[in-house]
C-alpha atoms as a PDB file:
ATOM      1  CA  UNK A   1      87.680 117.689  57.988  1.00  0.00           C
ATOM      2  CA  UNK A   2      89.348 115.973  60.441  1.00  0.00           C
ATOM      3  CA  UNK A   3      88.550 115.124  64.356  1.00  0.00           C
ATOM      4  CA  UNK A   4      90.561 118.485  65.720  1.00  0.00           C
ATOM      5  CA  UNK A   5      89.374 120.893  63.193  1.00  0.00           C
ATOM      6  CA  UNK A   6      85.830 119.788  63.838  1.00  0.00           C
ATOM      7  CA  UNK A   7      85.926 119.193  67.645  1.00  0.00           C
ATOM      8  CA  UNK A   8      87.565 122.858  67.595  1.00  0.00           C
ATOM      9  CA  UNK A   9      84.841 124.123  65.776  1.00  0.00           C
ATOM     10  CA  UNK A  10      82.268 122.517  68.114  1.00  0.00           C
ATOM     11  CA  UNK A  11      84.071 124.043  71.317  1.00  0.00           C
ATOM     12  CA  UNK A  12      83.812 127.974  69.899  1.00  0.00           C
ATOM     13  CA  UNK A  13      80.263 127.657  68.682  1.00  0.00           C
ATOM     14  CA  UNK A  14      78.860 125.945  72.036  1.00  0.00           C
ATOM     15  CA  UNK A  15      81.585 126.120  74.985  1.00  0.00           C
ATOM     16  CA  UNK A  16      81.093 128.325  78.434  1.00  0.00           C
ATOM     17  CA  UNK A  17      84.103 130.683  78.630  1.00  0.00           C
ATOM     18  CA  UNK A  18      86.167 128.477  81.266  1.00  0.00           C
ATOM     19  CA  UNK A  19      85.745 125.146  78.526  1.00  0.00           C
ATOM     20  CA  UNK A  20      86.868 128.046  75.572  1.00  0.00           C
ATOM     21  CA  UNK A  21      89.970 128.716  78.134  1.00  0.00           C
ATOM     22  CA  UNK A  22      90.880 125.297  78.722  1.00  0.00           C
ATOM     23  CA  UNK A  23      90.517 124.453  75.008  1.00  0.00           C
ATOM     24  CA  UNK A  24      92.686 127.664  74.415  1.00  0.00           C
ATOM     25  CA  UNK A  25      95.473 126.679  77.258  1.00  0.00           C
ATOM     26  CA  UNK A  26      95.533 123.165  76.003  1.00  0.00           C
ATOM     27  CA  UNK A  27      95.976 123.489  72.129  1.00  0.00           C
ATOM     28  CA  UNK A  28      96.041 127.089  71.035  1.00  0.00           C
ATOM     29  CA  UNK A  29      98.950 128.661  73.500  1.00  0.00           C
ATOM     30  CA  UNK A  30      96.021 130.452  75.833  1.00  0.00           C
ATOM     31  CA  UNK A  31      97.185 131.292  78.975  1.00  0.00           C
ATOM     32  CA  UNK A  32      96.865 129.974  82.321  1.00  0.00           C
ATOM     33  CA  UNK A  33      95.794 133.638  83.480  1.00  0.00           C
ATOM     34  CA  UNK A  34      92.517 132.997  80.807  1.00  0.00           C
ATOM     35  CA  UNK A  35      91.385 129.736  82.454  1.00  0.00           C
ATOM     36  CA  UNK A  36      91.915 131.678  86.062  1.00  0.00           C
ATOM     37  CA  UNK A  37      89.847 134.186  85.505  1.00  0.00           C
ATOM     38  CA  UNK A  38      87.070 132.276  83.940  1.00  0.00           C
ATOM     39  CA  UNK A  39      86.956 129.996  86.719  1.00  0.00           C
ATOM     40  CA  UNK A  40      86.983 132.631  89.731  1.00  0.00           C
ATOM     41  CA  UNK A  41      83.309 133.542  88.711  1.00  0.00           C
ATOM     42  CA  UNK A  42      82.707 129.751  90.046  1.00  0.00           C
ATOM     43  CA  UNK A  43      84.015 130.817  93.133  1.00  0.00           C
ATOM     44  CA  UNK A  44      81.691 132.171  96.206  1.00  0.00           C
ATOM     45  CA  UNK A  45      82.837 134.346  99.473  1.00  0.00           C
ATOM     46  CA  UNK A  46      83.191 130.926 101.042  1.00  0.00           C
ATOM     47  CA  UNK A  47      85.916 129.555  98.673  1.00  0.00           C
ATOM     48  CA  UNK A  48      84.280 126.803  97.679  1.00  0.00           C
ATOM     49  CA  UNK A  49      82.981 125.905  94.391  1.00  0.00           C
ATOM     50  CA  UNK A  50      79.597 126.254  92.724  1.00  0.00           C
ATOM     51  CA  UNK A  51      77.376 127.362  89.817  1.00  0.00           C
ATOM     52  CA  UNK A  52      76.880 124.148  87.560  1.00  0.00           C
ATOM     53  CA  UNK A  53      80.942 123.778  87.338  1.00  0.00           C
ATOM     54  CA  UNK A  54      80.744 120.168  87.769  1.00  0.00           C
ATOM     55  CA  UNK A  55      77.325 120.691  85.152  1.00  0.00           C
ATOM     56  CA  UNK A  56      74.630 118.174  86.480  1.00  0.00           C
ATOM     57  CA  UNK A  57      74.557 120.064  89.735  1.00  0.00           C
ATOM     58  CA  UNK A  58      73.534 123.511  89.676  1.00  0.00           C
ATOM     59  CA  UNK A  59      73.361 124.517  93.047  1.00  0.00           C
ATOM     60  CA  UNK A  60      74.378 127.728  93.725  1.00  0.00           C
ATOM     61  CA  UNK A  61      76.142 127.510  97.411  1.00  0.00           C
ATOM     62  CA  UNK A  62      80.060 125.759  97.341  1.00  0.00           C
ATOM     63  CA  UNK A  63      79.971 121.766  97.721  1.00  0.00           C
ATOM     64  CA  UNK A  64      82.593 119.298  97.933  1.00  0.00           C
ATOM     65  CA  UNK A  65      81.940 118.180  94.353  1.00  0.00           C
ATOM     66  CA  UNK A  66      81.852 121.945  92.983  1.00  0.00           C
ATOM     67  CA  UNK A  67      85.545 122.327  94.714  1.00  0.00           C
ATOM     68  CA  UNK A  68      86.834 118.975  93.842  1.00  0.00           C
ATOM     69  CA  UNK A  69      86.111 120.077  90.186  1.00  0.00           C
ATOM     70  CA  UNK A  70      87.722 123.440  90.401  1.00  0.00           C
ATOM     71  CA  UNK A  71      90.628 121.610  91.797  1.00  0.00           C
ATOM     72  CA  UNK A  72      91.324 119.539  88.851  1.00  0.00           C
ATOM     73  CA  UNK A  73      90.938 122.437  86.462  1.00  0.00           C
ATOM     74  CA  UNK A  74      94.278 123.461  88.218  1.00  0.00           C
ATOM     75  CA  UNK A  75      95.979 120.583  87.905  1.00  0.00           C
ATOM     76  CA  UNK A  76      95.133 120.046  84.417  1.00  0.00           C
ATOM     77  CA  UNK A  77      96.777 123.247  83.601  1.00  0.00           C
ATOM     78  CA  UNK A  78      99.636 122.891  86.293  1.00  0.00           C
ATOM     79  CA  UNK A  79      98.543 125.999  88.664  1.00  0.00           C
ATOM     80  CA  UNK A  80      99.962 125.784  92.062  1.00  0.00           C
ATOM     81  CA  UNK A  81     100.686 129.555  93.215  1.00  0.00           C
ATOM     82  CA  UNK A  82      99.366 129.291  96.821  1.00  0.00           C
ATOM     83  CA  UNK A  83      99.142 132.850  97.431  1.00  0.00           C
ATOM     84  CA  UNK A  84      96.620 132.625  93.927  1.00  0.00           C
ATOM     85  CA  UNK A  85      92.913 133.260  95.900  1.00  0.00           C
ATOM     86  CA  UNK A  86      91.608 130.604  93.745  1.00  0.00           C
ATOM     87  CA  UNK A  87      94.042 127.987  95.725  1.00  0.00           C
ATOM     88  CA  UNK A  88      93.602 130.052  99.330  1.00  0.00           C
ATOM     89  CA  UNK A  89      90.043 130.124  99.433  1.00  0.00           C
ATOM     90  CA  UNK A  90      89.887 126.614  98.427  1.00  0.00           C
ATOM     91  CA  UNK A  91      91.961 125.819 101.627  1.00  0.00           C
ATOM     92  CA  UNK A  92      89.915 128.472 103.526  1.00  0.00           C
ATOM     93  CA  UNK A  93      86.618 126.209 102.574  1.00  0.00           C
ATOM     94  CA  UNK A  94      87.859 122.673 103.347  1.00  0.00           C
ATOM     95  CA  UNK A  95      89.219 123.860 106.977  1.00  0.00           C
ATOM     96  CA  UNK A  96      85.865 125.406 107.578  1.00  0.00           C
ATOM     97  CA  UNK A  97      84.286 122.013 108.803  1.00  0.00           C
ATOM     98  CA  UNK A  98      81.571 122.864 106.381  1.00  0.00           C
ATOM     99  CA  UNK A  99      79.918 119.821 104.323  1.00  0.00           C
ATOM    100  CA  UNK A 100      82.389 117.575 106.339  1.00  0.00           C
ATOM    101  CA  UNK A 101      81.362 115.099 109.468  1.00  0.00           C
ATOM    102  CA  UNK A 102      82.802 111.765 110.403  1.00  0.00           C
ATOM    103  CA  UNK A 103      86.450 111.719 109.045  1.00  0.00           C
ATOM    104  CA  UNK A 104      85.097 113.044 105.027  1.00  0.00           C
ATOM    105  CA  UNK A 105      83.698 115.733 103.283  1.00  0.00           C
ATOM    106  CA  UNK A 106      80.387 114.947 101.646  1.00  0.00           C
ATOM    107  CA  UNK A 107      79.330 113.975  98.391  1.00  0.00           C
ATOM    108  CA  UNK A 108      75.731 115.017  98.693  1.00  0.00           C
ATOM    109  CA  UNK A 109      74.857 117.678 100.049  1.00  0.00           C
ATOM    110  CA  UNK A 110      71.037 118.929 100.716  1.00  0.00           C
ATOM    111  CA  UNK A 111      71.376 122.473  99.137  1.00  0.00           C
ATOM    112  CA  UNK A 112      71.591 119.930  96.225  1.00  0.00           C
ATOM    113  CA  UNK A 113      67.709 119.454  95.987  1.00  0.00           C
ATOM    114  CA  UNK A 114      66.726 123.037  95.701  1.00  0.00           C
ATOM    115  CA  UNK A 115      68.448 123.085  92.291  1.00  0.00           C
ATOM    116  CA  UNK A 116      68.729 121.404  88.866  1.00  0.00           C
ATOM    117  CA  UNK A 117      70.564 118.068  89.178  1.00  0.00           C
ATOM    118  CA  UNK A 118      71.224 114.876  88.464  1.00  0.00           C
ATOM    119  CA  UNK A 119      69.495 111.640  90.332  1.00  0.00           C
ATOM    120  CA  UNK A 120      72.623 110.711  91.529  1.00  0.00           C
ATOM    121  CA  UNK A 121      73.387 114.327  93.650  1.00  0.00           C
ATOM    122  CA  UNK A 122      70.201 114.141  95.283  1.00  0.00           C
ATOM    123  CA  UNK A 123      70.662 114.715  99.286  1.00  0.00           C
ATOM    124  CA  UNK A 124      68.740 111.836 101.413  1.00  0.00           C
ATOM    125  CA  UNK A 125      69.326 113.449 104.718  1.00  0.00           C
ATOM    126  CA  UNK A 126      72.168 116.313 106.017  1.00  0.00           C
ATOM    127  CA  UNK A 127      74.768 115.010 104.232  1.00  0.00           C
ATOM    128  CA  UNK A 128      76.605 111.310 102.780  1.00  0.00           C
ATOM    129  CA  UNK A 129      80.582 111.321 103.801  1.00  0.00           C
ATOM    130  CA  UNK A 130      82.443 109.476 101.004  1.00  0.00           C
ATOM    131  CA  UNK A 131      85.868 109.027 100.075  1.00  0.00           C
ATOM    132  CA  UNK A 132      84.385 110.480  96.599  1.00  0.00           C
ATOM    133  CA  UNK A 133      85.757 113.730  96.385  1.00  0.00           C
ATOM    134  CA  UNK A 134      87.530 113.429 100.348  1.00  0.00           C
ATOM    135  CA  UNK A 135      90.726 111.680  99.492  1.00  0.00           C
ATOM    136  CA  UNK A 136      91.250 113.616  96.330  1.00  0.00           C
ATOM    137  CA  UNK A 137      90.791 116.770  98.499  1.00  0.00           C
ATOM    138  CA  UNK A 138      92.971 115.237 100.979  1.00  0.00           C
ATOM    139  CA  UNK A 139      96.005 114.982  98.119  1.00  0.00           C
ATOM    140  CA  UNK A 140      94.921 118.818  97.327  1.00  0.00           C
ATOM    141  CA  UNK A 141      95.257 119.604 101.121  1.00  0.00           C
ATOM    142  CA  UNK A 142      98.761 118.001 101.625  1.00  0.00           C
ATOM    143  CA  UNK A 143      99.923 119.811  98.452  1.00  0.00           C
ATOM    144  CA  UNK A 144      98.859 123.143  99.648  1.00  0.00           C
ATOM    145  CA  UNK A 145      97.927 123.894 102.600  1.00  0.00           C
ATOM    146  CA  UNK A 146     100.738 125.365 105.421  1.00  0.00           C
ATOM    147  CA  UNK A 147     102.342 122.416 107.260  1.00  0.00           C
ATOM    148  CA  UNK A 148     101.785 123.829 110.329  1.00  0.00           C
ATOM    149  CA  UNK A 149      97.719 123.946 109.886  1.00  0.00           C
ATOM    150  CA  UNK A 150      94.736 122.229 111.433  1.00  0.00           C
ATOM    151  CA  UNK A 151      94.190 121.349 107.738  1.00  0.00           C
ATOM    152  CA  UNK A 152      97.453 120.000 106.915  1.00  0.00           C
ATOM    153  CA  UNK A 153      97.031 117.747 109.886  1.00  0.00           C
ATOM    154  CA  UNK A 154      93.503 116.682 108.798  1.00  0.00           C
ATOM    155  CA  UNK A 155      94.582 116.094 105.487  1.00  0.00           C
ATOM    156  CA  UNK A 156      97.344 113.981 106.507  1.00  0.00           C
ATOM    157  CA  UNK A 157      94.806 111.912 109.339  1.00  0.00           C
ATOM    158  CA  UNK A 158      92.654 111.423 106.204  1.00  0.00           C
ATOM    159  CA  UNK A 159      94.846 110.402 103.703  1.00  0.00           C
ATOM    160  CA  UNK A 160      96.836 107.907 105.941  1.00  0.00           C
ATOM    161  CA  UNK A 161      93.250 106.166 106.911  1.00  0.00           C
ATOM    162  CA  UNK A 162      92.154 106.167 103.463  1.00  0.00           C
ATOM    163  CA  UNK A 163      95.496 104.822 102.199  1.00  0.00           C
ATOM    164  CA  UNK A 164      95.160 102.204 104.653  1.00  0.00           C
ATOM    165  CA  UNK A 165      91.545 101.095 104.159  1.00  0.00           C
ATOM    166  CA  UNK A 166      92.279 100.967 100.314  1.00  0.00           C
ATOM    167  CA  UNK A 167      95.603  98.367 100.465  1.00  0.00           C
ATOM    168  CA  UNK A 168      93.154  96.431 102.476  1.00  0.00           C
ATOM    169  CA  UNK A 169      89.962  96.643 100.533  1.00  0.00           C
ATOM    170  CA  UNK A 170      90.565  98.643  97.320  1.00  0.00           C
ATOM    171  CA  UNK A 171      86.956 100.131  96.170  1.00  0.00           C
ATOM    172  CA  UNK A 172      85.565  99.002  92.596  1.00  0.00           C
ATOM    173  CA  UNK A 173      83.657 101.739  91.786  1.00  0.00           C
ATOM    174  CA  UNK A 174      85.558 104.056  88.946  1.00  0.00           C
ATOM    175  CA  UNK A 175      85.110 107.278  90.231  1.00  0.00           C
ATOM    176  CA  UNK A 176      86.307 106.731  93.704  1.00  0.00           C
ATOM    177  CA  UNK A 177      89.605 104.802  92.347  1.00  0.00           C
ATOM    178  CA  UNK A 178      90.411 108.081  90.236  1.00  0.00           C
ATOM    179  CA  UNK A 179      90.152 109.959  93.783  1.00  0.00           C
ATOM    180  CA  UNK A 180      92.632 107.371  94.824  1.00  0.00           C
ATOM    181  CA  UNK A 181      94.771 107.835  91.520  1.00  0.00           C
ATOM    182  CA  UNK A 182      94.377 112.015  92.459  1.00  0.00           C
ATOM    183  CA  UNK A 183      95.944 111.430  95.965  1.00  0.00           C
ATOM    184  CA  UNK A 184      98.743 109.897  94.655  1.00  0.00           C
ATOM    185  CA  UNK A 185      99.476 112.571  92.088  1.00  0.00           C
ATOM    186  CA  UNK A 186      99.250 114.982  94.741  1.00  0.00           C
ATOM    187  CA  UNK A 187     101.810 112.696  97.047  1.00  0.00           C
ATOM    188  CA  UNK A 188     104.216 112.628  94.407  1.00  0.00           C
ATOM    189  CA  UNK A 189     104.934 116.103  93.932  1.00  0.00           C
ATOM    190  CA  UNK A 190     105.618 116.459  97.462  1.00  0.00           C
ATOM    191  CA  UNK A 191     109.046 116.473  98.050  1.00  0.00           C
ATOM    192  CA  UNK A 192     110.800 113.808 100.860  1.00  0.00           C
ATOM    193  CA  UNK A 193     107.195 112.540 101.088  1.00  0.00           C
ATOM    194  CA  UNK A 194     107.261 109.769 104.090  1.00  0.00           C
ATOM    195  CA  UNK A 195     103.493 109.533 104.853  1.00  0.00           C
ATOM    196  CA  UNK A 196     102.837 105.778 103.591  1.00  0.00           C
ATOM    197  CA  UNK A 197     104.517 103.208 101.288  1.00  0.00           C
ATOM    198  CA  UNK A 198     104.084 105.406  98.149  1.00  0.00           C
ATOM    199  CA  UNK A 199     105.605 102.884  95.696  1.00  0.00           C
ATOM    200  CA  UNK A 200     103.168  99.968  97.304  1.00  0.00           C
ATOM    201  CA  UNK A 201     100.352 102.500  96.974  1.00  0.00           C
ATOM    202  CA  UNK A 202     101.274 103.244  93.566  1.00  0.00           C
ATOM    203  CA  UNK A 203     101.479  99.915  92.691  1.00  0.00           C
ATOM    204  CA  UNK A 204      97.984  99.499  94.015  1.00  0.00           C
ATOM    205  CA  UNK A 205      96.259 102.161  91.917  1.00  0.00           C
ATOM    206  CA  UNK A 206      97.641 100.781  88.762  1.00  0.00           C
ATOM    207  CA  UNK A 207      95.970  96.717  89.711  1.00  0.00           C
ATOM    208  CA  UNK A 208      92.391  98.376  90.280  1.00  0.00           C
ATOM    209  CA  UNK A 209      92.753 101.133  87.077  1.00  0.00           C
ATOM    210  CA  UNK A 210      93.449  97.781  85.345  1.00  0.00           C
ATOM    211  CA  UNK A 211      90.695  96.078  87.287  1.00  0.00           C
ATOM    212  CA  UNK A 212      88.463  99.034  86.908  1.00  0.00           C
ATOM    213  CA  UNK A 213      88.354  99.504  83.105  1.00  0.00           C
ATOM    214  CA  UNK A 214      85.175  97.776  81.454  1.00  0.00           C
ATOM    215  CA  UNK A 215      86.334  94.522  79.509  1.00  0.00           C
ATOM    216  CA  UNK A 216      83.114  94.698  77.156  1.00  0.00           C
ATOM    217  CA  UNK A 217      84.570  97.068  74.673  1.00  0.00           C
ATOM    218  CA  UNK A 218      81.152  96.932  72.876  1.00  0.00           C
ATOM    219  CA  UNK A 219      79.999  99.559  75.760  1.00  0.00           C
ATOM    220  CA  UNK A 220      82.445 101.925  75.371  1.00  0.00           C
ATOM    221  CA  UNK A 221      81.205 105.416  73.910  1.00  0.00           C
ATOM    222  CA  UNK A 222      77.796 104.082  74.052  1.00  0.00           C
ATOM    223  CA  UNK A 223      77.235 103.819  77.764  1.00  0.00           C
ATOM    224  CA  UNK A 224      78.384 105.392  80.690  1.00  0.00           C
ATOM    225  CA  UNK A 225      81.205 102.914  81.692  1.00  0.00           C
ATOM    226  CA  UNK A 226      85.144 103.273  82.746  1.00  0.00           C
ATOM    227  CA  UNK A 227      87.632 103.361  79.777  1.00  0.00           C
ATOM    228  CA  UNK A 228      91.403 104.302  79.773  1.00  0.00           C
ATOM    229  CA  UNK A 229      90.650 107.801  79.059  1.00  0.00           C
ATOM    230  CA  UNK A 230      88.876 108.314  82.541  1.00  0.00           C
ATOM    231  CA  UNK A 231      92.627 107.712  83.483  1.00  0.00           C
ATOM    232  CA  UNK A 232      94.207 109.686  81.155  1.00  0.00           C
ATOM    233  CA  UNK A 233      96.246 112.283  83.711  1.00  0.00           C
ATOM    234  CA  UNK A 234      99.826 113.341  83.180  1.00  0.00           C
ATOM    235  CA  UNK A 235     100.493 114.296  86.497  1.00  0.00           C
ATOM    236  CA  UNK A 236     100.931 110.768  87.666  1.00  0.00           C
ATOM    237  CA  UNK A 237     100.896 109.153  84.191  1.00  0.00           C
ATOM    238  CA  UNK A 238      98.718 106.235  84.621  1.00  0.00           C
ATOM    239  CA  UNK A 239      97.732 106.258  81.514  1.00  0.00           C
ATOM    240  CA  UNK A 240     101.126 104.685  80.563  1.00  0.00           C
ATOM    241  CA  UNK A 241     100.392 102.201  83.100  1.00  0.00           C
ATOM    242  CA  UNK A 242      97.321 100.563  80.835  1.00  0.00           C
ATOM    243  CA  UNK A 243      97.952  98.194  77.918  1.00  0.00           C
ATOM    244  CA  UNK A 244      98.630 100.357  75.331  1.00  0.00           C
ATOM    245  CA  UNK A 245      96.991  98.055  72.859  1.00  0.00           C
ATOM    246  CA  UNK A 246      93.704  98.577  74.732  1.00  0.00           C
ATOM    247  CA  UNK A 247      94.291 102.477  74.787  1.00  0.00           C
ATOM    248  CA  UNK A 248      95.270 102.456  71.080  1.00  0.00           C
ATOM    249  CA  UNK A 249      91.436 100.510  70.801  1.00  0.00           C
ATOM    250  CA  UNK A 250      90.281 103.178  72.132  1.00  0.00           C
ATOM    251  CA  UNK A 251      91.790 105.891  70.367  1.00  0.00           C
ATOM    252  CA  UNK A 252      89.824 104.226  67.572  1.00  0.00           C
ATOM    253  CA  UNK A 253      86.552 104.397  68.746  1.00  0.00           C
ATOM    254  CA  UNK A 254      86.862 107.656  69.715  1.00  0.00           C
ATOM    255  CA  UNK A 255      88.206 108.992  66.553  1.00  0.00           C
ATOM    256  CA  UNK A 256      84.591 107.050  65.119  1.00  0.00           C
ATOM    257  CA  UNK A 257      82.325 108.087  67.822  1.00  0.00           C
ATOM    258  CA  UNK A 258      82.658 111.882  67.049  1.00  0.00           C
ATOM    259  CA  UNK A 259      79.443 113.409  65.489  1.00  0.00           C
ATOM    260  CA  UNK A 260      79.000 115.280  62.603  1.00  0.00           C
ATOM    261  CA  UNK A 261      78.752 118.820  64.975  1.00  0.00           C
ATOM    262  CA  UNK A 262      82.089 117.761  65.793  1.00  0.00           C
ATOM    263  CA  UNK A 263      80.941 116.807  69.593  1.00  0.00           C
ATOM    264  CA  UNK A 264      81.029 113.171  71.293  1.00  0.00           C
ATOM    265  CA  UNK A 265      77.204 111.656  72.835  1.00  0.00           C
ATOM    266  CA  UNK A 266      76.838 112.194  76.509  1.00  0.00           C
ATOM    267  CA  UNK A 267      76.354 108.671  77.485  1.00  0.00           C
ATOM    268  CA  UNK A 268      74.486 109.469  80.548  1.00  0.00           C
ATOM    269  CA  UNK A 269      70.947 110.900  81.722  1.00  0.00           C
ATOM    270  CA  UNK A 270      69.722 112.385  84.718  1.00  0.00           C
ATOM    271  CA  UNK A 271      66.733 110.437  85.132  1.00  0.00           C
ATOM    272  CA  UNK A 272      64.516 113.476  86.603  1.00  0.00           C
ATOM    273  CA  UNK A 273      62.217 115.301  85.175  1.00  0.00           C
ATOM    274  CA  UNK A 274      64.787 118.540  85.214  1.00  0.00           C
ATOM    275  CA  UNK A 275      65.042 120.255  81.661  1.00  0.00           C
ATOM    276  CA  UNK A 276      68.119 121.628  82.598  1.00  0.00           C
ATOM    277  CA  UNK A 277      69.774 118.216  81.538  1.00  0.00           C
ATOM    278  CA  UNK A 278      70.072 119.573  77.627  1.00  0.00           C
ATOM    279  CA  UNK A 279      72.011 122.731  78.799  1.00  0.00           C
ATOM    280  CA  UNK A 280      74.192 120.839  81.190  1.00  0.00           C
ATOM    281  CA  UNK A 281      74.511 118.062  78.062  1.00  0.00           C
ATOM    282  CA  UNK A 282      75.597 120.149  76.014  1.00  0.00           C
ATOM    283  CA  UNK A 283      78.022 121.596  77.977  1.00  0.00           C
ATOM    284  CA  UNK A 284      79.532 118.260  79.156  1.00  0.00           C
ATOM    285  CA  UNK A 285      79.910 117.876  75.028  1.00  0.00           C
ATOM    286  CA  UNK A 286      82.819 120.520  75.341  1.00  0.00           C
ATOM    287  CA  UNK A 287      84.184 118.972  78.450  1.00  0.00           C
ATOM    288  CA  UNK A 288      84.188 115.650  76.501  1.00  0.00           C
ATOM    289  CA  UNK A 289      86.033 117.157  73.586  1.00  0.00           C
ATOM    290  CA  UNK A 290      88.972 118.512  75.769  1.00  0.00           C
ATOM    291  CA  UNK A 291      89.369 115.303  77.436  1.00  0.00           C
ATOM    292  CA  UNK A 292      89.186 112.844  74.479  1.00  0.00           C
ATOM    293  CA  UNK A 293      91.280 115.489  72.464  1.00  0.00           C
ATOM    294  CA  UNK A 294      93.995 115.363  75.066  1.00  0.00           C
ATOM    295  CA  UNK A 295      93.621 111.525  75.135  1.00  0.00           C
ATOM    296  CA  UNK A 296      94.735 111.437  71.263  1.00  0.00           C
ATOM    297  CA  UNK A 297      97.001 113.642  71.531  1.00  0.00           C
ATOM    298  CA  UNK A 298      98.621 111.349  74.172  1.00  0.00           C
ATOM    299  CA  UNK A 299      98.675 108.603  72.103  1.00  0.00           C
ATOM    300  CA  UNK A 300     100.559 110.624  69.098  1.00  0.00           C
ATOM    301  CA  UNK A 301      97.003 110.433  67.179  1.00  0.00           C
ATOM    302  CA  UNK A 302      96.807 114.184  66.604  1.00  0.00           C
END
C-alpha cells in the first residue's frame, strides 16, 4: 500500500470533520463550501477563533492563535470572499482591541489556563504581545479589511514597523519567520502594493527560511525542529526558494517516517500533566498528513 492510500485511510478513520474537508478539498475534488462550513463551528459571536482549532489549546473564548489558525485554513484553500462571515467577523475581532496592547495582538492569553493546553500557551500575566501571530494578522488585515478602516490603518502601522524591525534584526525563531513569510504572501496579492521594499523584504524571508531550517538532518521527523515543509506554502512559493536537493531529502524521510496506521509521530509533548494531549495528538496526526501529503505532492512524489 502506498503512502497516499494509507495516509488517506488514516485521515477517514481518525480526522475531525474540518481535517476530513481539507483532506477532501485538497485531493478528492471537495469543495471549498465543505471546509467553510466545518470551520464556522470554530467560530464564536466575537469572530474570533476557538475550540481546540489550533489543538494544544482548548480554550473555549477566540484568541489570537485560534484566529491566526482559521486564517490559514483560508488561504490554504484560496478563500477570500470578504462579504463570507467567516472573513468579516475575523476583521470584526482584530479591530475590537481585544487580546491586543502595545502595537500586537497576543500570543498568550490568560483564558488559556482555565483549559487543556500546552506548556508553551500558558498565560504569565494579562497577556504577552508578539509578532507571533501579529504580523501574520497584519498581512490578513491589509488583504481584507476596507481601506478606509481604523483596521486597515493599524494593519498597515503594524506591518511597516514589523517590516522594519525585521530588515534590521531578522528573528531566528521558526515560527515567527513563517509569520514573516505570511505577511509577505498577503503583500503580494495586493495589487500596486507601495507599503515597503517588497522585493528587499522578499529577499529577506528567503536568507532566514534558509537560515532557519535545522542543518542536523538526523533530527528531522524525530524532534520538533524546522524543515522545508514548515515552508511549504504556494501562495508565496518559498518552498521553491530552498535547495531542492535538501527538500528532495526530505521527501525521503517523510515517505519512511509514516507509520504503519498510515499517520506521521507528533514530535512534540505538552509537558503538563493534561490528558487531553492524546486527543489533541491524534488530531495533529491528520493535520500532519495533509501537510506532508501536500509537501510530496509538491515535489512530483505523489
Amino acid at each position: 500500500m502506498n503512502n497516499f492510500k494509507k495516509a488517506k485511510g488514516f485521515v477517514y478513520r481518525n480526522a475531525r470533520p474540518l481535517d476530513l474537508a481539507r483532506f477532501r478539498f485538497h485531493f478528492e475534488n471537495g469543495s471549498a463550501d465543505e471546509v467553510l462550513y466545518a470551520l464556522s463551528f470554530y467560530q464564536n459571536d466575537d469572530g474570533g477563533f476557538a475550540y481546540a482549532i489550533e489543538p494544544d489549546n482548548w480554550n473555549e473564548s477566540s484568541t489570537p492563535i485560534g484566529t491566526w489558525a482559521a486564517t490559514m485554513i483560508l488561504r490554504e484553500i484560496g478563500f477570500s470572499d470578504t462579504s463570507h462571515p467567516i472573513i468579516s467577523g475575523i476583521l470584526k475581532y482584530l479591530d475590537s482591541g481585544k487580546d491586543f496592547a502595545d502595537g500586537k495582538w497576543f500570543n498568550t492569553v490568560l483564558g488559556n489556563n482555565d483549559y487543556p493546553h500546552a506548556v508553551w500557551w500558558k498565560c504569565d500575566g494579562a497577556g504577552l504581545p508578539a509578532d507571533n501571530p501579529t504580523v501574520s494578522l497584519a498581512g490578513f488585515a491589509l488583504r481584507f479589511a476596507d481601506k478606509a478602516s481604523a483596521l486597515y490603518r493599524k494593519a498597515c502601522e503594524i506591518a511597516t514597523k514589523s517590516v522594519a524591525e525585521f530588515m534590521k534584526n531578522p528573528t531566528d525563531e521558526c515560527h515567527t519567520v513563517r509569520c514573516f513569510a505570511d505577511l509577505l504572501g498577503y503583500c503580494e496579492q495586493i495589487e500596486e502594493f507601495n507599503l515597503f521594499d517588497i522585493n528587499a523584504f522578499r529577499n529577506a524571508i528567503i536568507k532566514k527560511v534558509n537560515e532557519t531550517i535545522c542543518k542536523d538532518t538526523s533530527k528531522w521527523a524525530k524532534e520538533y525542529v524546522c524543515t522545508p515543509s514548515f515552508f511549504n506554502f504556494k501562495k508565496n512559493n518559498i518552498i521553491k526558494c530552498i535547495d531542492l536537493k535538501l527538500c528532495e531529502y526530505e521527501a525521503e524521510i517523510i515517505r519512511n517516517a509514516q507509520l504503519p496506521d498510515g499517520s506521521y509521530p507528533v514530535t512534540w509533548q505538552w509537558y503538563t500533566d493534561y490528558k487531553e494531549f492524546e486527543i489533541a495528538s491524534n488530531w495533529w496526526k491528520s493535520d500532519i498528513i495533509i501537510g506532508n501529503m501536500l509537501y510530496l505532492r509538491e515535489l512530483g512524489k505523489i
